[in-house]
N, C-alpha and C. Protein backbone atom coordinates (compact mmCIF):
# COMPACT_ATOMS: atom_id res chain seq x y z
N UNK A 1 -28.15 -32.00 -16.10
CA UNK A 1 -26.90 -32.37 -15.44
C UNK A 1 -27.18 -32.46 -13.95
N UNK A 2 -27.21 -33.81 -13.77
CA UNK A 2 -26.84 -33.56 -12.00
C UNK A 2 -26.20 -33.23 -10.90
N UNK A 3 -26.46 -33.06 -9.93
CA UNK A 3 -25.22 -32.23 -9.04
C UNK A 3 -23.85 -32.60 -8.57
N UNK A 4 -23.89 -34.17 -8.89
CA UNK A 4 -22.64 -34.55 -8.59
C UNK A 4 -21.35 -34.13 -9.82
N UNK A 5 -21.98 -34.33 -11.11
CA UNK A 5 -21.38 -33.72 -11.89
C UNK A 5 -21.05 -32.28 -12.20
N UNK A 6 -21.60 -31.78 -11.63
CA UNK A 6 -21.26 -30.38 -11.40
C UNK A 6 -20.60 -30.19 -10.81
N UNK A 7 -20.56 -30.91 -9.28
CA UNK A 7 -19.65 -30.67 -8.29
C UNK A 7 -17.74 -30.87 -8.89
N UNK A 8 -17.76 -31.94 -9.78
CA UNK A 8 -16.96 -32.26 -10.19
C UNK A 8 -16.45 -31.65 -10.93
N UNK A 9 -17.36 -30.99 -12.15
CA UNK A 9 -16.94 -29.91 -13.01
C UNK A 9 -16.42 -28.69 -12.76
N UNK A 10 -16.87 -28.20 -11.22
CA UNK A 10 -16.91 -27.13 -10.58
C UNK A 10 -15.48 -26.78 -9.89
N UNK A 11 -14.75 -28.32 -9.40
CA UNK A 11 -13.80 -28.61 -8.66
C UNK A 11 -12.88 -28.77 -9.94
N UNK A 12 -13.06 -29.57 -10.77
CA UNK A 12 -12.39 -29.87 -12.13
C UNK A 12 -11.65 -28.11 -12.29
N UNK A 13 -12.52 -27.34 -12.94
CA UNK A 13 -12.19 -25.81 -13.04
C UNK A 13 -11.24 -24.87 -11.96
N UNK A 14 -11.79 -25.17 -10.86
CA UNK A 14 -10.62 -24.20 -9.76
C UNK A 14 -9.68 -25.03 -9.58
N UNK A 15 -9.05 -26.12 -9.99
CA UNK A 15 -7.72 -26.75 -10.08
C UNK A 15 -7.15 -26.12 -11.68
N UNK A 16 -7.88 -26.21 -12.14
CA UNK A 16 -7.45 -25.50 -13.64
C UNK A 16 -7.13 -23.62 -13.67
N UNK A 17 -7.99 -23.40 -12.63
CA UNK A 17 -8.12 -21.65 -12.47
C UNK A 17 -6.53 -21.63 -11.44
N UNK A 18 -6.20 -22.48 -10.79
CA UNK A 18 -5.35 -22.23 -9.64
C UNK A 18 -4.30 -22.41 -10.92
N UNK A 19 -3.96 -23.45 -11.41
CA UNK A 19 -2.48 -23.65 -12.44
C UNK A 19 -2.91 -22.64 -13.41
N UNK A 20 -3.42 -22.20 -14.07
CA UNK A 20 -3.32 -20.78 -14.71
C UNK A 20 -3.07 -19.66 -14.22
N UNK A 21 -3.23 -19.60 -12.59
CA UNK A 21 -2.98 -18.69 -12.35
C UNK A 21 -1.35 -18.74 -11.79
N UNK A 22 -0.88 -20.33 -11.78
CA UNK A 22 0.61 -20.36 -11.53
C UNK A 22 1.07 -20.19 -13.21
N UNK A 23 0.78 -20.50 -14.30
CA UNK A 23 1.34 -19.95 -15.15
C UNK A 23 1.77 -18.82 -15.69
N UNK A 24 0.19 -17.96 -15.72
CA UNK A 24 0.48 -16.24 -15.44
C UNK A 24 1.34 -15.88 -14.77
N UNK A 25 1.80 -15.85 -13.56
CA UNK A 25 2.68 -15.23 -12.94
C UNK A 25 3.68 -14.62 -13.35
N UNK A 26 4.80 -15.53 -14.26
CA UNK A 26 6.02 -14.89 -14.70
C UNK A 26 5.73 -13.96 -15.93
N UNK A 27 4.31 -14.30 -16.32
CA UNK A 27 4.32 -13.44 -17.66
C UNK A 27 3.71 -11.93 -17.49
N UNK A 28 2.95 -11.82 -15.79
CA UNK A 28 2.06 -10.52 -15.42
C UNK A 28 2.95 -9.94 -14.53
N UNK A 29 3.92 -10.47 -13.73
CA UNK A 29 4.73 -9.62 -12.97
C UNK A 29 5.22 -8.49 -13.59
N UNK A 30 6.38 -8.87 -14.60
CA UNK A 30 6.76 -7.65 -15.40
C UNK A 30 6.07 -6.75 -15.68
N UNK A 31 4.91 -6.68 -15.90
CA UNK A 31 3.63 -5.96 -16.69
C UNK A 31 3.19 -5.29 -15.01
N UNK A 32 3.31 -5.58 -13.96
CA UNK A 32 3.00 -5.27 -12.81
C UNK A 32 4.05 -4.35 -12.01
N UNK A 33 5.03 -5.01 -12.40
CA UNK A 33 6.35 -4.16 -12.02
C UNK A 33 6.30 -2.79 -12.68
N UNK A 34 6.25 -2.71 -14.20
CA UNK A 34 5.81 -1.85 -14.92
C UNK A 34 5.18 -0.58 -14.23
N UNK A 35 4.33 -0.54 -13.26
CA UNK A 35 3.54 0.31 -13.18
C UNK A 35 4.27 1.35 -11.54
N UNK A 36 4.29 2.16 -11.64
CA UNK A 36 4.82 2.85 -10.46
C UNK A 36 4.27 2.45 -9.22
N UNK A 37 3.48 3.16 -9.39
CA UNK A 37 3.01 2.74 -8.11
C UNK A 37 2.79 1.11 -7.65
N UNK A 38 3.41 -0.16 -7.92
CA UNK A 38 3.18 -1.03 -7.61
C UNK A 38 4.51 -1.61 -7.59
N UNK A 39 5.46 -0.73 -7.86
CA UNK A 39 6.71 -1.04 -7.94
C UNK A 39 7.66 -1.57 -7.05
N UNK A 40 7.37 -1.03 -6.02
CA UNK A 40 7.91 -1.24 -4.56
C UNK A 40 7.40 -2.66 -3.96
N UNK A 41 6.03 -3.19 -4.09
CA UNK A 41 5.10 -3.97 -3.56
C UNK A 41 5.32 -5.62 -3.99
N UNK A 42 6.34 -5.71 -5.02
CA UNK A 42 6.34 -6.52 -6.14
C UNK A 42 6.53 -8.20 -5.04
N UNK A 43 7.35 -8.02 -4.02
CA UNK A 43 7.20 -9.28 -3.28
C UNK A 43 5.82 -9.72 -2.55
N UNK A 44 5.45 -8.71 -2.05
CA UNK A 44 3.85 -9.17 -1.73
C UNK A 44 2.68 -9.32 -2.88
N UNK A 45 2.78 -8.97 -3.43
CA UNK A 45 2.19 -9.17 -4.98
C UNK A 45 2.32 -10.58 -5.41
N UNK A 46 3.61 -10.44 -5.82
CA UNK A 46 3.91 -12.08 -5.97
C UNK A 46 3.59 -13.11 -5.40
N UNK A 47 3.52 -13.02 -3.53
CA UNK A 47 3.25 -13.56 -2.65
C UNK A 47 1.67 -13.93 -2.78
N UNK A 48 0.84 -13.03 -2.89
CA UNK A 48 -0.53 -13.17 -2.80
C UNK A 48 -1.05 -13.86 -4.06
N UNK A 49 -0.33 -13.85 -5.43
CA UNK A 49 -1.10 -14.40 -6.76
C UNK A 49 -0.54 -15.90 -6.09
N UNK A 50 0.76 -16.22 -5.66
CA UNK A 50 1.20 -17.58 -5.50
C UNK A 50 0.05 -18.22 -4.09
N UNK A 51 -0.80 -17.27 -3.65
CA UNK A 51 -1.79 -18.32 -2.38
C UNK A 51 -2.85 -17.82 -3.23
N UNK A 52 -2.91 -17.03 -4.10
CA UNK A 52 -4.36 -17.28 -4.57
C UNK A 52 -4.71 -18.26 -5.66
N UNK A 53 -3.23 -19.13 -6.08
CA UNK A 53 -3.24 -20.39 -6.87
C UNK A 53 -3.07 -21.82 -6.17
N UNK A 54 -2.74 -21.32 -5.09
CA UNK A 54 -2.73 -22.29 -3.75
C UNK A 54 -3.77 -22.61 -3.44
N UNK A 55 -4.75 -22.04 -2.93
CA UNK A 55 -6.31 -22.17 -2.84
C UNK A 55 -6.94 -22.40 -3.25
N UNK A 56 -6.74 -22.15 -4.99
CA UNK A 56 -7.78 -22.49 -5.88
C UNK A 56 -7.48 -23.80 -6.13
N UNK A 57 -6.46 -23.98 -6.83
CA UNK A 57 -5.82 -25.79 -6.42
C UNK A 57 -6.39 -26.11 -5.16
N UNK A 58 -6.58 -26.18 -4.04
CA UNK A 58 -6.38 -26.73 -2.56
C UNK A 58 -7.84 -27.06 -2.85
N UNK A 59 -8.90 -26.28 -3.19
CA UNK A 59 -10.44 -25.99 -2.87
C UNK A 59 -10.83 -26.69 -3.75
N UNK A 60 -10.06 -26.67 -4.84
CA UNK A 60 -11.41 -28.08 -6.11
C UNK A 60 -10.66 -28.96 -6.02
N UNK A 61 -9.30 -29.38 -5.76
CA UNK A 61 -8.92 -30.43 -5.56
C UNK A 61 -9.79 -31.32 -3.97
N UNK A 62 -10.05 -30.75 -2.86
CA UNK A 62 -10.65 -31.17 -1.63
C UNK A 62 -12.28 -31.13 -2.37
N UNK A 63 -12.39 -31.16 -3.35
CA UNK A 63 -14.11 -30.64 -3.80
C UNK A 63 -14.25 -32.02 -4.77
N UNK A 64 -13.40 -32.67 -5.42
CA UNK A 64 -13.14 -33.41 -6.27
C UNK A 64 -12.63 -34.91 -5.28
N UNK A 65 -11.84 -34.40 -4.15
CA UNK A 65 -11.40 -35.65 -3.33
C UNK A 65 -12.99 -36.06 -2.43
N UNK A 66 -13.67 -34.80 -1.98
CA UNK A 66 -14.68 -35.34 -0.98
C UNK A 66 -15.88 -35.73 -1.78
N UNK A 67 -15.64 -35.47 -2.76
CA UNK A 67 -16.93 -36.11 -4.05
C UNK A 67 -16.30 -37.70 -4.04
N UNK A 68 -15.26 -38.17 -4.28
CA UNK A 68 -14.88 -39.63 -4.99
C UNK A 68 -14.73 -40.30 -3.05
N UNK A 69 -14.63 -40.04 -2.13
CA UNK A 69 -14.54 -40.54 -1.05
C UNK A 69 -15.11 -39.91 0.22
N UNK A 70 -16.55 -39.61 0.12
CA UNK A 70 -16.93 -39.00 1.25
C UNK A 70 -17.68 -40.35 1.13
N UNK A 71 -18.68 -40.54 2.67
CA UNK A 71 -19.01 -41.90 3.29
C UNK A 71 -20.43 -40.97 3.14
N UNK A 72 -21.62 -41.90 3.09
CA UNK A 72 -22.73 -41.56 3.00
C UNK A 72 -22.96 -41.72 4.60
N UNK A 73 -23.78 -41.14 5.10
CA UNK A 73 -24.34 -40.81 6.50
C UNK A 73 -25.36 -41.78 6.79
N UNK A 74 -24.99 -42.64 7.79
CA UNK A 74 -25.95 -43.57 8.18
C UNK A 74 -27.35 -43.18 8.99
């Protein structure tokens, strides 16, 4: 496999890892809330899984865009 395809596969996956991790959300909060000590925290919690699906989307999507339209270097 060559590297461009990888790159693609690679970027392909953390767009897939970022929307799984927006799906999880409503189903791990409760299960998070659940726990005492994390009880209080539950808006920053929330806050941080919602940019850590932000990023992962943001990073293979820009990994997948600069693969199909980056300019070769003269």
């Amino acid at each position: 496999m060559n590297k461009n395809k990888i790159q693609i596969l690679w970027g392909t996956l953390l767009v897939m890892a970022g929307l799984g991790v927006f799906y999880r959300i409503p189903q791990v909060m409760p299960k998070i809330m659940s726990i005492e000590a994390f009880a209080n925290a539950g808006g920053i919690i929330r806050f941080c899984f919602y940019v850590l699906g932000i990023l992962l989307i943001y990073g293979g999507a820009k990994k997948i865009y600069d693969h199909f339209y980056s300019f070769p270097d003269n």
